[in-house]
C-alpha atoms as a PDB file:
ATOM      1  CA  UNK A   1      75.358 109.317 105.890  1.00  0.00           C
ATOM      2  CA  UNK A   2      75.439 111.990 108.318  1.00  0.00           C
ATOM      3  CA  UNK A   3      76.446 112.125 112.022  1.00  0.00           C
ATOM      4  CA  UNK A   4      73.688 111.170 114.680  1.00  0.00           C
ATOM      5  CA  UNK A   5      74.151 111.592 118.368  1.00  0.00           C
ATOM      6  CA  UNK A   6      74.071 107.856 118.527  1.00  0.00           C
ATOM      7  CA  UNK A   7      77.460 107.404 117.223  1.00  0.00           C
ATOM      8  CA  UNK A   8      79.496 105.309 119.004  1.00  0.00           C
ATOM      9  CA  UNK A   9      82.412 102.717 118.652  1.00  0.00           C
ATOM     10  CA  UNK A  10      86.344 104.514 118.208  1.00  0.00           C
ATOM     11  CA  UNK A  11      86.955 106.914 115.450  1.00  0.00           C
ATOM     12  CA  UNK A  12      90.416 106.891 114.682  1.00  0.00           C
ATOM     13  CA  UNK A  13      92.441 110.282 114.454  1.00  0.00           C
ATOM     14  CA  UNK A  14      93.997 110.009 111.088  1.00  0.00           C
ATOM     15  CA  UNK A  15      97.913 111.808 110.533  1.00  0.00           C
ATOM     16  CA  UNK A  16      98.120 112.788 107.324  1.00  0.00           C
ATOM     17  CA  UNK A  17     100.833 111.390 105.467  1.00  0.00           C
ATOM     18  CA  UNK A  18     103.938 113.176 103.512  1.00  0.00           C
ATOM     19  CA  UNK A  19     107.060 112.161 101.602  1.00  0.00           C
ATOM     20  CA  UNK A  20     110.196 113.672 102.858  1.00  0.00           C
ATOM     21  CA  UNK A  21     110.284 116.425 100.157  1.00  0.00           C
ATOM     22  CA  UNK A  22     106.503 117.699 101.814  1.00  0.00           C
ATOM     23  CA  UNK A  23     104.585 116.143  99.384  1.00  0.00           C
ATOM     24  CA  UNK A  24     101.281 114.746 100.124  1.00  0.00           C
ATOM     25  CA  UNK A  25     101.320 111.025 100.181  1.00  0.00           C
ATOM     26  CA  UNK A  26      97.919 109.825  98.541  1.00  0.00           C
ATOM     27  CA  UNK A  27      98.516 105.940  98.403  1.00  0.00           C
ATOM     28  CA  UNK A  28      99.239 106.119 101.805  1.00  0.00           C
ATOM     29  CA  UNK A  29      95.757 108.110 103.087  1.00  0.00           C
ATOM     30  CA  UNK A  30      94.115 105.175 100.996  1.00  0.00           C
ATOM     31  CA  UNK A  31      96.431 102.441 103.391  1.00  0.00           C
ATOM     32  CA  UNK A  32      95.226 104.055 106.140  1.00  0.00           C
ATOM     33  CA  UNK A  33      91.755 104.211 105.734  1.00  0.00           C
ATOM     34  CA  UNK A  34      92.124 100.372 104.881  1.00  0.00           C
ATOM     35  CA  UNK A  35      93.749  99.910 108.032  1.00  0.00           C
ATOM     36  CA  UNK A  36      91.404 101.471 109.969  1.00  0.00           C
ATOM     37  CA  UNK A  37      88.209  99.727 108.610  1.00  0.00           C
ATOM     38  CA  UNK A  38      90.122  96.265 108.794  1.00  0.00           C
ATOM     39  CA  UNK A  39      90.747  96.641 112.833  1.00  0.00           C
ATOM     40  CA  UNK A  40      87.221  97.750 113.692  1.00  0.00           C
ATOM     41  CA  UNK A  41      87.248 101.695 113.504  1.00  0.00           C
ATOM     42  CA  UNK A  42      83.864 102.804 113.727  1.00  0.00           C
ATOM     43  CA  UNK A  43      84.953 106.052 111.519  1.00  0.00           C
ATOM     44  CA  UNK A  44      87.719 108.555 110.845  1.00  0.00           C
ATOM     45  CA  UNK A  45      88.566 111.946 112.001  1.00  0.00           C
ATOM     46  CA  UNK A  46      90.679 114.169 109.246  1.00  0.00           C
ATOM     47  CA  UNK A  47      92.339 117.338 109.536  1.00  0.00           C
ATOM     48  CA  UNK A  48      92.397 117.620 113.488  1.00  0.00           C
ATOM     49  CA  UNK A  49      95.074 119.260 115.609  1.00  0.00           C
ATOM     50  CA  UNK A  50      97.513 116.529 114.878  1.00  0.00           C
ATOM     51  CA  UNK A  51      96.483 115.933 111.548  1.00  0.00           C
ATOM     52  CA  UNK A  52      99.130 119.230 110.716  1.00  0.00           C
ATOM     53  CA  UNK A  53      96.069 121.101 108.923  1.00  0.00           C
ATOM     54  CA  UNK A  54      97.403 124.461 109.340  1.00  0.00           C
ATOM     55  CA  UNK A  55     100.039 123.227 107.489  1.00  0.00           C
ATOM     56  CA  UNK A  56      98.188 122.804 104.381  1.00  0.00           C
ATOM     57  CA  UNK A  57      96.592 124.820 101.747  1.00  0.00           C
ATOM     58  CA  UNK A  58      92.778 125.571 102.045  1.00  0.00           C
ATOM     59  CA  UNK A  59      92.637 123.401  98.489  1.00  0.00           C
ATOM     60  CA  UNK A  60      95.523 120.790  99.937  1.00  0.00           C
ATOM     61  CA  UNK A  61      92.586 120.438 103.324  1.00  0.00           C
ATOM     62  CA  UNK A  62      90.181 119.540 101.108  1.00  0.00           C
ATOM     63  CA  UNK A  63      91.677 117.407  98.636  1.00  0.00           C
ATOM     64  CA  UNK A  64      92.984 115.366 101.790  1.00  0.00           C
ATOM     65  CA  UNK A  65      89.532 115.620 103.197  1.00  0.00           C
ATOM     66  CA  UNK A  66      87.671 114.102 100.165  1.00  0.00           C
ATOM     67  CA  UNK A  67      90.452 111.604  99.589  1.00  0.00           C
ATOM     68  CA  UNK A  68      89.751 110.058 102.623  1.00  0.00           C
ATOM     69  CA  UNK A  69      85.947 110.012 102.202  1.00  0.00           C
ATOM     70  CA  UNK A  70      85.868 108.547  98.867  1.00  0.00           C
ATOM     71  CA  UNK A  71      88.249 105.845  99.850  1.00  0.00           C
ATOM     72  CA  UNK A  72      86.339 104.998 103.248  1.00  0.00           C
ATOM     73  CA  UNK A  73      83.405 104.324 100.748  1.00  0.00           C
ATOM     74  CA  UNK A  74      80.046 105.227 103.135  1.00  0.00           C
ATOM     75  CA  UNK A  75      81.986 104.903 106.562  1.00  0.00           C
ATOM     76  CA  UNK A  76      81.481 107.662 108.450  1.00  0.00           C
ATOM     77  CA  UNK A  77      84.846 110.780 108.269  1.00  0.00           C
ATOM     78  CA  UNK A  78      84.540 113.839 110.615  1.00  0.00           C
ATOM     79  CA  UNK A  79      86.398 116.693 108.840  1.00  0.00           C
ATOM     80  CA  UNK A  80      88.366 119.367 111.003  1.00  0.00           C
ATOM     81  CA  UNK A  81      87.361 122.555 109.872  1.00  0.00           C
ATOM     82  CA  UNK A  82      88.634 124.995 112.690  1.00  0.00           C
ATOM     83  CA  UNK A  83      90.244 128.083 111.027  1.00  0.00           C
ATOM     84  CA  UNK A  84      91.197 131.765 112.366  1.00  0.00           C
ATOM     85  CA  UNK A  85      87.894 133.165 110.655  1.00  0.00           C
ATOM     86  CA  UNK A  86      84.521 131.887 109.512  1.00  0.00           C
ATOM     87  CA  UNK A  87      84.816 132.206 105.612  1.00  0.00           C
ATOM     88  CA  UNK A  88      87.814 129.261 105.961  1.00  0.00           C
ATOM     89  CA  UNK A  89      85.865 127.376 107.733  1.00  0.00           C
ATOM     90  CA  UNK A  90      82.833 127.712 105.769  1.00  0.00           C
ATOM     91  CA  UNK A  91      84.586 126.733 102.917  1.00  0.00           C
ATOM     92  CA  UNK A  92      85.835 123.731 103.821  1.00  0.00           C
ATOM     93  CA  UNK A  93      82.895 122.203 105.836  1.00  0.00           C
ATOM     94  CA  UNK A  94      80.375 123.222 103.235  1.00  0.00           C
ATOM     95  CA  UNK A  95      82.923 121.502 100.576  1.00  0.00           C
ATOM     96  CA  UNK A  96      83.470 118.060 102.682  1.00  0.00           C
ATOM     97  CA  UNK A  97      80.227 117.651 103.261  1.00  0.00           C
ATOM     98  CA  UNK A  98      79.404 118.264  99.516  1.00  0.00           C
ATOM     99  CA  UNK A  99      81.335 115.356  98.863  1.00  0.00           C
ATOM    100  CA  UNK A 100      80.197 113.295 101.534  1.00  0.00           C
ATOM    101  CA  UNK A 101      81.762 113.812 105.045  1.00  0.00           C
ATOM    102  CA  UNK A 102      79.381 112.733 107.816  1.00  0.00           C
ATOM    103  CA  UNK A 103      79.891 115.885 110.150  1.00  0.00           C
ATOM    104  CA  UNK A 104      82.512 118.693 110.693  1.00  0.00           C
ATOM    105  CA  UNK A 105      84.758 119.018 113.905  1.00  0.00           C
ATOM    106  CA  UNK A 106      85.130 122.623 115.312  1.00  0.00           C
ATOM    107  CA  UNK A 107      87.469 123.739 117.982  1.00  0.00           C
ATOM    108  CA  UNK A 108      86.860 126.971 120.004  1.00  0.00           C
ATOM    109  CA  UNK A 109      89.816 129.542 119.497  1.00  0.00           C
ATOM    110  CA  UNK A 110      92.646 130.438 121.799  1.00  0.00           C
ATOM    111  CA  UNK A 111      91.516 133.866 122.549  1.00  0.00           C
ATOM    112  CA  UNK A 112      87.654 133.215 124.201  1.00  0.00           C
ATOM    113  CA  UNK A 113      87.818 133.584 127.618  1.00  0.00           C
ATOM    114  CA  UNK A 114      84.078 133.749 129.163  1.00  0.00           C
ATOM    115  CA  UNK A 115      81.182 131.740 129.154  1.00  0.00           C
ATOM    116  CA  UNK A 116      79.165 134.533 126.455  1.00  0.00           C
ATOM    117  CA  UNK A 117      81.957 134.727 124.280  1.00  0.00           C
ATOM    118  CA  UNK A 118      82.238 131.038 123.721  1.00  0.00           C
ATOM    119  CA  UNK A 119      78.466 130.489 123.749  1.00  0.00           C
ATOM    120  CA  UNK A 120      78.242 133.114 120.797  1.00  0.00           C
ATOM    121  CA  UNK A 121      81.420 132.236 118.967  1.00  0.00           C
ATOM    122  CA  UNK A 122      79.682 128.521 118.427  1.00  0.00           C
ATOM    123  CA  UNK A 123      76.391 129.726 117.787  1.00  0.00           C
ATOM    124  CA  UNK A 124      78.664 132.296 114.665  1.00  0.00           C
ATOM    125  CA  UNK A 125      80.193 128.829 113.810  1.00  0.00           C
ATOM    126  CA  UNK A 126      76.706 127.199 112.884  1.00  0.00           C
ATOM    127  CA  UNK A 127      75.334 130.510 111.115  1.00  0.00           C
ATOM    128  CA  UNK A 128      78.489 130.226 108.849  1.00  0.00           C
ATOM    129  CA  UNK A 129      78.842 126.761 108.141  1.00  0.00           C
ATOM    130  CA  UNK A 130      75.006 126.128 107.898  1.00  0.00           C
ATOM    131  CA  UNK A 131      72.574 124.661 110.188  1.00  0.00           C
ATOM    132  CA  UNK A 132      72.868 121.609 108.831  1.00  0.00           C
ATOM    133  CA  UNK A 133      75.800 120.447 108.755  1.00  0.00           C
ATOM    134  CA  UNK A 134      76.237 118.092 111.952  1.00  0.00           C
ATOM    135  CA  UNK A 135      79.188 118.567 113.985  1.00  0.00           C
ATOM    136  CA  UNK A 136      81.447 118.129 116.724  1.00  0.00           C
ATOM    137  CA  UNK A 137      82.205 120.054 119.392  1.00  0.00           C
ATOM    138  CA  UNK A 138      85.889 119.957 120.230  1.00  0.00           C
ATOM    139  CA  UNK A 139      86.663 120.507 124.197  1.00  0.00           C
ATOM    140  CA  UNK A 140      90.546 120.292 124.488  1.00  0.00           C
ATOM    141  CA  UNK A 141      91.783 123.024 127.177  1.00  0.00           C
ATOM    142  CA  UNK A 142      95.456 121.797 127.586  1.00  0.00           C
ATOM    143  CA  UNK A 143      95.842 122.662 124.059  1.00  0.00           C
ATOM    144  CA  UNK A 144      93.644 125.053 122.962  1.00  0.00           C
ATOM    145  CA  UNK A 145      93.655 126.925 127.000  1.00  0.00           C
ATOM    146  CA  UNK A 146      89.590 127.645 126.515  1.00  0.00           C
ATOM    147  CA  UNK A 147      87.717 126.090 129.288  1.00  0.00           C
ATOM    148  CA  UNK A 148      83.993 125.026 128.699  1.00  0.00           C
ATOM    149  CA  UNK A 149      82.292 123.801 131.868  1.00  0.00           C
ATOM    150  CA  UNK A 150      80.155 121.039 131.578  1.00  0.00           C
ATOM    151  CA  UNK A 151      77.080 123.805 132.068  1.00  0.00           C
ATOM    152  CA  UNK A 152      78.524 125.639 128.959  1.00  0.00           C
ATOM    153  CA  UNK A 153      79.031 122.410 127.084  1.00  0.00           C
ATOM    154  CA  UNK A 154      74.885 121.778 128.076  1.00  0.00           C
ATOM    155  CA  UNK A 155      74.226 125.606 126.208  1.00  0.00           C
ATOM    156  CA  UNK A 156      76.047 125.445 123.825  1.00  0.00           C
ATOM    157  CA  UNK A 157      74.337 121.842 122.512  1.00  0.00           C
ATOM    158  CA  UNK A 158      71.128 123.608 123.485  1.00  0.00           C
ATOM    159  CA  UNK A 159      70.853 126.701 121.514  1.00  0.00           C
ATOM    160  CA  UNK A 160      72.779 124.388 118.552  1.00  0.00           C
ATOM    161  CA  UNK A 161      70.350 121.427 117.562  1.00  0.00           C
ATOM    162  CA  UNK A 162      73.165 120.567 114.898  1.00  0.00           C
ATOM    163  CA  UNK A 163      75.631 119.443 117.963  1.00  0.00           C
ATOM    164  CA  UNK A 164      75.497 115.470 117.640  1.00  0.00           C
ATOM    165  CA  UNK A 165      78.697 114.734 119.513  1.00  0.00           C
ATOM    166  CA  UNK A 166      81.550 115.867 122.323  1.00  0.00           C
ATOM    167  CA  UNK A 167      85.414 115.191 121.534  1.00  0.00           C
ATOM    168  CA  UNK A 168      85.916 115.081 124.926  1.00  0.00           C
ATOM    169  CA  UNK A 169      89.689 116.108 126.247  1.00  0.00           C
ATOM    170  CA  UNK A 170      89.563 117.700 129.314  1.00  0.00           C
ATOM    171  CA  UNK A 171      92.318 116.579 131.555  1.00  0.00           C
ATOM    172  CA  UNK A 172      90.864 115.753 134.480  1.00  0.00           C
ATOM    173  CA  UNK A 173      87.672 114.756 132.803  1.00  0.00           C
ATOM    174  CA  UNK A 174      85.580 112.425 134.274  1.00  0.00           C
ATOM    175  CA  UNK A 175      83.638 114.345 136.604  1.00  0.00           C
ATOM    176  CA  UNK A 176      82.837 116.062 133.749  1.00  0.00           C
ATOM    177  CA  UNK A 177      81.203 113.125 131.939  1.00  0.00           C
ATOM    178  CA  UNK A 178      79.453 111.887 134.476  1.00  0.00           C
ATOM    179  CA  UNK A 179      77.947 115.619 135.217  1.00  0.00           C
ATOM    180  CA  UNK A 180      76.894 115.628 131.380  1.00  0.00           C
ATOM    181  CA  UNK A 181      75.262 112.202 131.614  1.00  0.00           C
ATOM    182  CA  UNK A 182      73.492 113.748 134.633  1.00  0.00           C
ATOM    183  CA  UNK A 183      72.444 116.209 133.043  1.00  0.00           C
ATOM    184  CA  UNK A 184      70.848 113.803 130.190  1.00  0.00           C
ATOM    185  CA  UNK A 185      69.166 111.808 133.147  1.00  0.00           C
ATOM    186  CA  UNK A 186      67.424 114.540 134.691  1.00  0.00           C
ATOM    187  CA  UNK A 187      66.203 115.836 131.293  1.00  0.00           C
ATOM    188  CA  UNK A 188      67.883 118.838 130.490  1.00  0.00           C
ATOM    189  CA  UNK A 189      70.673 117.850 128.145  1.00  0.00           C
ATOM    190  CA  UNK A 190      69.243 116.408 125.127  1.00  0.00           C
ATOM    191  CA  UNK A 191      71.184 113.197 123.725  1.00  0.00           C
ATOM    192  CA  UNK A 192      74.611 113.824 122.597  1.00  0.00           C
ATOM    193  CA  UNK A 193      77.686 111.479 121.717  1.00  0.00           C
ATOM    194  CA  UNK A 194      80.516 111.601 123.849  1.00  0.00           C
ATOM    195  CA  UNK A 195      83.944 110.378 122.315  1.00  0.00           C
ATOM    196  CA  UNK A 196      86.852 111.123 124.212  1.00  0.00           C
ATOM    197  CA  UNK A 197      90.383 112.039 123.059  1.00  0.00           C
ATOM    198  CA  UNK A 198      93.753 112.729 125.016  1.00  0.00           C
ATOM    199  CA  UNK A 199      95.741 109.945 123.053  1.00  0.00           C
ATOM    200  CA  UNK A 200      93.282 107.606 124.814  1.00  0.00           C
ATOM    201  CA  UNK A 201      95.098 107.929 128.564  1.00  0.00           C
ATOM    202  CA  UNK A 202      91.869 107.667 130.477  1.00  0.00           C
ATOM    203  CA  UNK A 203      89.739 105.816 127.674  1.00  0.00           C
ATOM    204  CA  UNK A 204      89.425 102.831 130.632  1.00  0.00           C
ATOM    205  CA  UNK A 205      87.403 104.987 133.240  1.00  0.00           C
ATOM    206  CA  UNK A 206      86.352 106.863 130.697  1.00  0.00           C
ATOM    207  CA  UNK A 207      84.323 104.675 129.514  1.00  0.00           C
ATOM    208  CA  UNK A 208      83.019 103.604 132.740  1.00  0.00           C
ATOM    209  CA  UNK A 209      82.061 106.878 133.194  1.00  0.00           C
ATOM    210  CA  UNK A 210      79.535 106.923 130.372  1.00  0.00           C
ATOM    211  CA  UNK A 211      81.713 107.649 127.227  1.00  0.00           C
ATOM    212  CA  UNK A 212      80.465 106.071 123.820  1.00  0.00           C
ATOM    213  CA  UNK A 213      83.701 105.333 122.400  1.00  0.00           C
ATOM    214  CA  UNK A 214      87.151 107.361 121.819  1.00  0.00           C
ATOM    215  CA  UNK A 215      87.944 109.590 119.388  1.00  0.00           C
ATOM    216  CA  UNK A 216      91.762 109.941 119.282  1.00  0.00           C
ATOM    217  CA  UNK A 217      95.089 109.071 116.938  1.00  0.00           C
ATOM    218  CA  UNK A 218      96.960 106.378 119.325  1.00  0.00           C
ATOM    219  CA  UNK A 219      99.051 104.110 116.803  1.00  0.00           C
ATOM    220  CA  UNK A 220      97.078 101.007 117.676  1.00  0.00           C
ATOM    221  CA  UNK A 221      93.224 101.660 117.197  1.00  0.00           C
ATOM    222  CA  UNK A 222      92.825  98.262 117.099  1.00  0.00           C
ATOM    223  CA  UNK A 223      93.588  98.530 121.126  1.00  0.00           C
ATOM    224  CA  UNK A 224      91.323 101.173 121.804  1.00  0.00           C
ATOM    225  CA  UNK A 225      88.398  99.268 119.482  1.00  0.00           C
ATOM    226  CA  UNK A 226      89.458  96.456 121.854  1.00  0.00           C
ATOM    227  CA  UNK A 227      88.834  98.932 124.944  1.00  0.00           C
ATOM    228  CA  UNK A 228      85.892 100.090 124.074  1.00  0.00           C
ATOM    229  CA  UNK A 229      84.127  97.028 122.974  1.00  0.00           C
ATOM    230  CA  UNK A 230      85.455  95.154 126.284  1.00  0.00           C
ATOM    231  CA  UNK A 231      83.841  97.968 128.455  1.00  0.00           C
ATOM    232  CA  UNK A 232      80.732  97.758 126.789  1.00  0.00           C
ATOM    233  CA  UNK A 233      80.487  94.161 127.151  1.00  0.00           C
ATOM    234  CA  UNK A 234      81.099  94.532 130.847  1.00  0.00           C
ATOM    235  CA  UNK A 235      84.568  92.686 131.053  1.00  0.00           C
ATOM    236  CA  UNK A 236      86.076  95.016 133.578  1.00  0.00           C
ATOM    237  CA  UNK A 237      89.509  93.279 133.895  1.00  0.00           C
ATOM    238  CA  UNK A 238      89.907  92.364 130.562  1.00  0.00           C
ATOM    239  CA  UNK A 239      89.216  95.545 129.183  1.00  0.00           C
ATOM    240  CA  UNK A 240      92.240  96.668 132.152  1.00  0.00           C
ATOM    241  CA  UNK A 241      94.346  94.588 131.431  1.00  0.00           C
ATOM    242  CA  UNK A 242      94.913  95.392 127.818  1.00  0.00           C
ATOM    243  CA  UNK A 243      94.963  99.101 128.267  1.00  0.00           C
ATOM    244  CA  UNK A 244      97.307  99.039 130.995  1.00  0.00           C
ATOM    245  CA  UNK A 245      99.856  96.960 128.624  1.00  0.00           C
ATOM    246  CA  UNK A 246      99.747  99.923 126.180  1.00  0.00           C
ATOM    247  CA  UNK A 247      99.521 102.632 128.967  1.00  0.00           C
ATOM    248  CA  UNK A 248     103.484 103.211 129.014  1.00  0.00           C
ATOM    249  CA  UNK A 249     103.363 103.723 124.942  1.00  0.00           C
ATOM    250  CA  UNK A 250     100.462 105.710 125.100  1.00  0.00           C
ATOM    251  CA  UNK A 251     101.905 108.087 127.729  1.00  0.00           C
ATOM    252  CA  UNK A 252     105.340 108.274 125.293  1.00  0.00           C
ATOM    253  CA  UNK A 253     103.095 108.993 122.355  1.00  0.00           C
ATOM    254  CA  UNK A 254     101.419 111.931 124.474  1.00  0.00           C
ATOM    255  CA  UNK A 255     104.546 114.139 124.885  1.00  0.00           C
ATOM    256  CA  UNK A 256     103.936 117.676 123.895  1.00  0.00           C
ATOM    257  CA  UNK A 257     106.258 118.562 120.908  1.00  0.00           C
ATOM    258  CA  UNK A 258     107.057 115.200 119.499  1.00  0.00           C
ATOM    259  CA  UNK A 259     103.987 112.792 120.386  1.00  0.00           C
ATOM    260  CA  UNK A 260     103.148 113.553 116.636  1.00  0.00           C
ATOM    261  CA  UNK A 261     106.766 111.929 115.173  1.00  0.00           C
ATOM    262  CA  UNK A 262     106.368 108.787 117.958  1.00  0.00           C
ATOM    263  CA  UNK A 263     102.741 108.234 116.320  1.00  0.00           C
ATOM    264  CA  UNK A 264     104.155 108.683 112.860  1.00  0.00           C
ATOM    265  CA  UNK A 265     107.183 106.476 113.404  1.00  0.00           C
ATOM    266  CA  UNK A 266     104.777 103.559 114.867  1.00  0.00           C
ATOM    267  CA  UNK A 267     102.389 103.783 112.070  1.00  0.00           C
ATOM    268  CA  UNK A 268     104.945 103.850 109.834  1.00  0.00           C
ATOM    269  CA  UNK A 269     106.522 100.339 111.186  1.00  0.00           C
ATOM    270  CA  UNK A 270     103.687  98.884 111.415  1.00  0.00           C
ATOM    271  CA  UNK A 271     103.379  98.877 107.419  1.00  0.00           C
ATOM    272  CA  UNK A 272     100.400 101.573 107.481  1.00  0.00           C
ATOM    273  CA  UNK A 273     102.313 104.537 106.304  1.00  0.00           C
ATOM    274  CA  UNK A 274     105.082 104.599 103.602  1.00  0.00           C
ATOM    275  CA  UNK A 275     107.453 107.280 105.717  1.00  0.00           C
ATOM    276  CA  UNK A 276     107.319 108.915 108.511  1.00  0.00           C
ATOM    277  CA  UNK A 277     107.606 112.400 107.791  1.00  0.00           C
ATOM    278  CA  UNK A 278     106.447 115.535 108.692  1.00  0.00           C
ATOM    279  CA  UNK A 279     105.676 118.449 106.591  1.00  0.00           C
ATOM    280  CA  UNK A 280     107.859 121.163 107.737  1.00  0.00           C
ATOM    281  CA  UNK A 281     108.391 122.763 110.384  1.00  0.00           C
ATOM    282  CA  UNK A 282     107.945 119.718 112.222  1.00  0.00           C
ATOM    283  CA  UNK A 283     109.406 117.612 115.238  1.00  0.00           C
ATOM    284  CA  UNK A 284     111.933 114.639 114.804  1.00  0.00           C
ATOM    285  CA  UNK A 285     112.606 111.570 116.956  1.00  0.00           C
ATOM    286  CA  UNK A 286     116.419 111.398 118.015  1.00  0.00           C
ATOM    287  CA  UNK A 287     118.211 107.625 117.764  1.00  0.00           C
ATOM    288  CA  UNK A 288     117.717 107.584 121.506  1.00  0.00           C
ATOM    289  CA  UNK A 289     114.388 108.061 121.180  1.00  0.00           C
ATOM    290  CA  UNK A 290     113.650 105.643 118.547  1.00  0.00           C
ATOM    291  CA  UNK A 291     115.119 103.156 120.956  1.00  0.00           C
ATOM    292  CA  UNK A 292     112.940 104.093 123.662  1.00  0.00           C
ATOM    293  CA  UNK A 293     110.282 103.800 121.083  1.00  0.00           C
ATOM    294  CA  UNK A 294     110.996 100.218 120.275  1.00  0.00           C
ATOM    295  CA  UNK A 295     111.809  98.992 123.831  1.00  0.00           C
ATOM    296  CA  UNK A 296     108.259  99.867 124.866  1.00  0.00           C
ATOM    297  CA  UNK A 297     107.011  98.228 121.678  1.00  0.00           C
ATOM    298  CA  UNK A 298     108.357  94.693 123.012  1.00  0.00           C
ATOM    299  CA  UNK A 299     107.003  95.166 126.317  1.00  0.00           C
ATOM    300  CA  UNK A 300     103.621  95.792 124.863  1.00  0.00           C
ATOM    301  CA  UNK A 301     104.226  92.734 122.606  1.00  0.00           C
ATOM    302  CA  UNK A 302     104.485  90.743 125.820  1.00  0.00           C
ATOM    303  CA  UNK A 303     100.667  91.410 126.124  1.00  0.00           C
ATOM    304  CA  UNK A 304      99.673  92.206 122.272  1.00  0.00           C
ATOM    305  CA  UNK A 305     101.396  90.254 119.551  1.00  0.00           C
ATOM    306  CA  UNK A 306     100.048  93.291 117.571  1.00  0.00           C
ATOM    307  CA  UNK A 307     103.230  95.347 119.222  1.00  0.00           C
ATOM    308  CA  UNK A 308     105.679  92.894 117.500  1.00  0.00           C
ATOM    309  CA  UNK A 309     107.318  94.647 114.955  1.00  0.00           C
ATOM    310  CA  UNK A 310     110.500  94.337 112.872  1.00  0.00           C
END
């Protein structure tokens, strides 16, 4: 089933998992995806920017890819397929969706600068991987330092009917939502999802904003399904309440450099992943760390039984 702009819910970020010596860990993808469809996730994202994809072989992405898809058995999985050139990336989208991945995600490269070369290196993107193949337009300027203006974000879904959704990440967003669902009110913007990503740190306004659900790899997706479904149901302060117990974990989890091992280390004691590793080179959590780790785990706890952990 492919990706329509009505998607909605919380699409969870998947790591991919590794045994110490680098090796992929299968049995764990297939705990994962379990995991996932047992708290509520609406989908799966594979291979993004934490998912360590440039760390794997073009074969290795796709194997991973379609091991998730097969195992998630008709739920929808959004493959990352951004790569330094457009043969890569054709390869792989035209390969996951071949064996049954419901849209592609594709981030815009480091080096565009202005509105044209963005606008045409999207509109390059959807001549090489097909028109149609769905996908999803990635919009993450703290990492990727390429700014899209809402009014680019509105051409670039324009000229590219294929666009069904926004991984929203700009940090500070909001106004940008809200511009984009203006845009959709006064005709001119035709519809599009909007997930939003950034660990989840503004999913609560977010969503009050006019967000259809989040799109990001926080260690408890149950919360954010929580979040989500909350705000849509109108409970305000109940929706609050829960997010702010997990804001001081979700900021941890958010550090540049090592928010990757902290997600990895979570998952992992929760009973979701077998190890914690990282394929190499990769961060590591110190002892202090892992302390700091589990102290915010029991305050969350105090809130969400979900955050008790051995």
């Amino acid at each position: 089933m492919k990706l329509t702009p009505d998607a909605n819910g919380t699409f969870a970020i998947a790591p991919t998992p590794f045994f110490a010596d680098g090796r992929l860990d299968e049995a764990s993808i297939d705990a994962l995806v379990d995991f996932y469809g047992q708290v509520g996730c609406s989908g799966i994202t594979v291979l993004g920017i934490l998912g360590e994809a440039p760390k794997l072989t073009g074969q290795e992405s796709l194997d991973v890819a379609t091991r998730f898809i097969r195992r998630a058995a008709g739920r929808p999985v959004v493959v990352g397929v951004s790569a330094p050139g457009f043969a890569a990336m054709r390869t792989l989208a035209r390969g996951a969706m071949d064996a049954g991945a419901a849209a592609v995600m594709i981030a815009p490269p480091p080096n565009l600068r202005t509105d044209d070369q963005i606008t045409t290196y999207f509109r390059q993107a959807v001549e090489a991987i097909g028109e149609d193949v769905p996908w999803v337009l990635q919009d993450y300027p703290l990492t990727l330092s390429v700014i899209m203006t809402s009014v680019v974000i509105r051409r670039i879904v324009t000229d590219n009917p294929s666009c069904v959704m926004l991984k929203h990440e700009d940090w500070p967003g909001l106004e940008k939502i809200s511009a984009l669902r203006g845009f959709q009110k006064d005709g001119s913007l035709r519809p599009l999802s909007i997930l939003t990503g950034n660990g989840g740190l503004f999913l609560d306004f977010e969503m009050e904003r006019g967000a259809d659900g989040a799109m990001t790899g926080y260690a408890f997706p149950d919360m954010l399904v929580d979040v989500v479904r909350l705000s849509k149901e109108g409970k305000r302060d109940a929706a609050h309440d829960l997010f702010d117990a997990h804001l001081p974990l979700m900021r941890y989890e958010q550090q540049q450099g090592v928010g990757l091992a902290v997600r990895k280390y979570v998952l992992h004691k929760r009973g979701v992943i077998a190890s914690d590793a990282q394929r190499k080179p990769g961060s590591s959590m110190t002892p202090t760390a892992r302390a700091e780790v589990d102290y915010l785990l029991s305050r969350v706890a105090r809130v969400d039984k979900r955050a008790r952990l051995a």
